[in-house]
Protein backbone atom coordinates (compact mmCIF):
# COMPACT_ATOMS: atom_id res chain seq x y z
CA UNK A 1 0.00 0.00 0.00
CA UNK A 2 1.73 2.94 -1.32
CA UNK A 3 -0.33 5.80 1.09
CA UNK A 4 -1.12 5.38 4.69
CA UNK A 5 -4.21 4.07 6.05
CA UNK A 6 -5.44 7.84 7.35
CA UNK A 7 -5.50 8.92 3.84
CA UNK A 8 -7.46 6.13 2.34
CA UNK A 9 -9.74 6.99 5.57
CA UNK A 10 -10.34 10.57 4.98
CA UNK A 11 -10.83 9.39 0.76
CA UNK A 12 -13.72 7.07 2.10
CA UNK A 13 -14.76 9.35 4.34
CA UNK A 14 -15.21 12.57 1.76
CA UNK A 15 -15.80 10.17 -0.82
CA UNK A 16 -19.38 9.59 1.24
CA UNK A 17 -20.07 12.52 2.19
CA UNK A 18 -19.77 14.22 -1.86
CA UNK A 19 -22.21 10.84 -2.90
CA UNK A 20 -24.70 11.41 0.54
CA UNK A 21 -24.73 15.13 -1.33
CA UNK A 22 -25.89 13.66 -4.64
CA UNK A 23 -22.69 13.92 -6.62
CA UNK A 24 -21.86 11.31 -8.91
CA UNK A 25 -19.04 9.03 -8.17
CA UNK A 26 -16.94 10.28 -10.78
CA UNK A 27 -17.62 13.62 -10.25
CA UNK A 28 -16.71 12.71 -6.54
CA UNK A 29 -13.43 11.26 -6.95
CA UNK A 30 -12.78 13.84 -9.65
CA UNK A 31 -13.58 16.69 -7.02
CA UNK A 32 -10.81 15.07 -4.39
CA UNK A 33 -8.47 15.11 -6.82
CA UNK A 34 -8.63 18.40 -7.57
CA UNK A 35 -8.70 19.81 -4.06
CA UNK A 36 -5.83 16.72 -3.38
CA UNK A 37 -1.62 19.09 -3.61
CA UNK A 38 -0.21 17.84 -6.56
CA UNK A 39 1.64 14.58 -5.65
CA UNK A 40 1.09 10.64 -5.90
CA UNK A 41 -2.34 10.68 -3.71
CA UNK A 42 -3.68 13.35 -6.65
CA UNK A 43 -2.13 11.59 -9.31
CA UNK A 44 -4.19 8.23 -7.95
CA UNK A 45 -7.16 10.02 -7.42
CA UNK A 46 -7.00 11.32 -11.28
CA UNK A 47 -6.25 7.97 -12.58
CA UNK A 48 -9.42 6.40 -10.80
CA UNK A 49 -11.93 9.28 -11.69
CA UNK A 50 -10.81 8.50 -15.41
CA UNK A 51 -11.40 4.84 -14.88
CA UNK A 52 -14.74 5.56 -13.44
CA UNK A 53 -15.65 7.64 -16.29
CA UNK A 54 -14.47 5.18 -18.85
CA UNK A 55 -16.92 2.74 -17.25
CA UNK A 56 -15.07 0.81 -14.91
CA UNK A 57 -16.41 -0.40 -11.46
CA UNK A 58 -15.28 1.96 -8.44
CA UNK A 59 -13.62 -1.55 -7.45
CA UNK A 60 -11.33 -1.90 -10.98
CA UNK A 61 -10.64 1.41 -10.44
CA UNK A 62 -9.05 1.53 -7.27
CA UNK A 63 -6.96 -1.91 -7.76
CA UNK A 64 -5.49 -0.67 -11.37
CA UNK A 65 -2.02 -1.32 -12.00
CA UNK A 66 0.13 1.38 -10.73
CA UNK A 67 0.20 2.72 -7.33
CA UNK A 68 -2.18 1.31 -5.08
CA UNK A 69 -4.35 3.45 -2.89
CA UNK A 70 -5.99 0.70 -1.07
CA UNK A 71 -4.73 -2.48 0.20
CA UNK A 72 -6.48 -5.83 -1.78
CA UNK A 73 -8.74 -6.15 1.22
CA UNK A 74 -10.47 -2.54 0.51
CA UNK A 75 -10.87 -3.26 -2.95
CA UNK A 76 -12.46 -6.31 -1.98
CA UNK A 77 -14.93 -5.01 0.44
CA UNK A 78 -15.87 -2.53 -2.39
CA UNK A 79 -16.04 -5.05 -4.75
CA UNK A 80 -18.57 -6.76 -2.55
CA UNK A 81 -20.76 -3.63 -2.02
């Protein structure tokens, strides 16, 4: 897991919060990312709101190759729902 556990905690966290609002889950992730300081986490968060847009399930999305965010258990719990 490339970033610490508090920062895929406060993703969830504000991830929820933007979708309990009504945004759209690309929209979401695209909205972290741009309030995210340029670095690996916003580079991440860029890469999976393109994925998402493209089509892909939140959980493809967030176990693409490259730098993971999450650890394989989060990206199994998501891909369970």
């Amino acid at each position: 897991m490339l970033f610490g556990h508090s920062s895929g905690e406060t993703f969830c966290r504000t991830l929820a919060d933007r979708l309990d609002g009504g945004t759209p889950l690309a929209a979401a992730v695209q909205g972290l990312a741009e309030s995210t300081p340029p670095g690996p986490w916003q580079t991440r968060l860029l890469a999976i709101a393109a994925a998402l847009r493209a089509g892909q399930p939140l959980s493809a999305a967030l176990a693409a190759p490259g730098p993971q965010a999450f650890s394989p258990a989060d990206v199994a719990l998501v891909k369970l729902g």
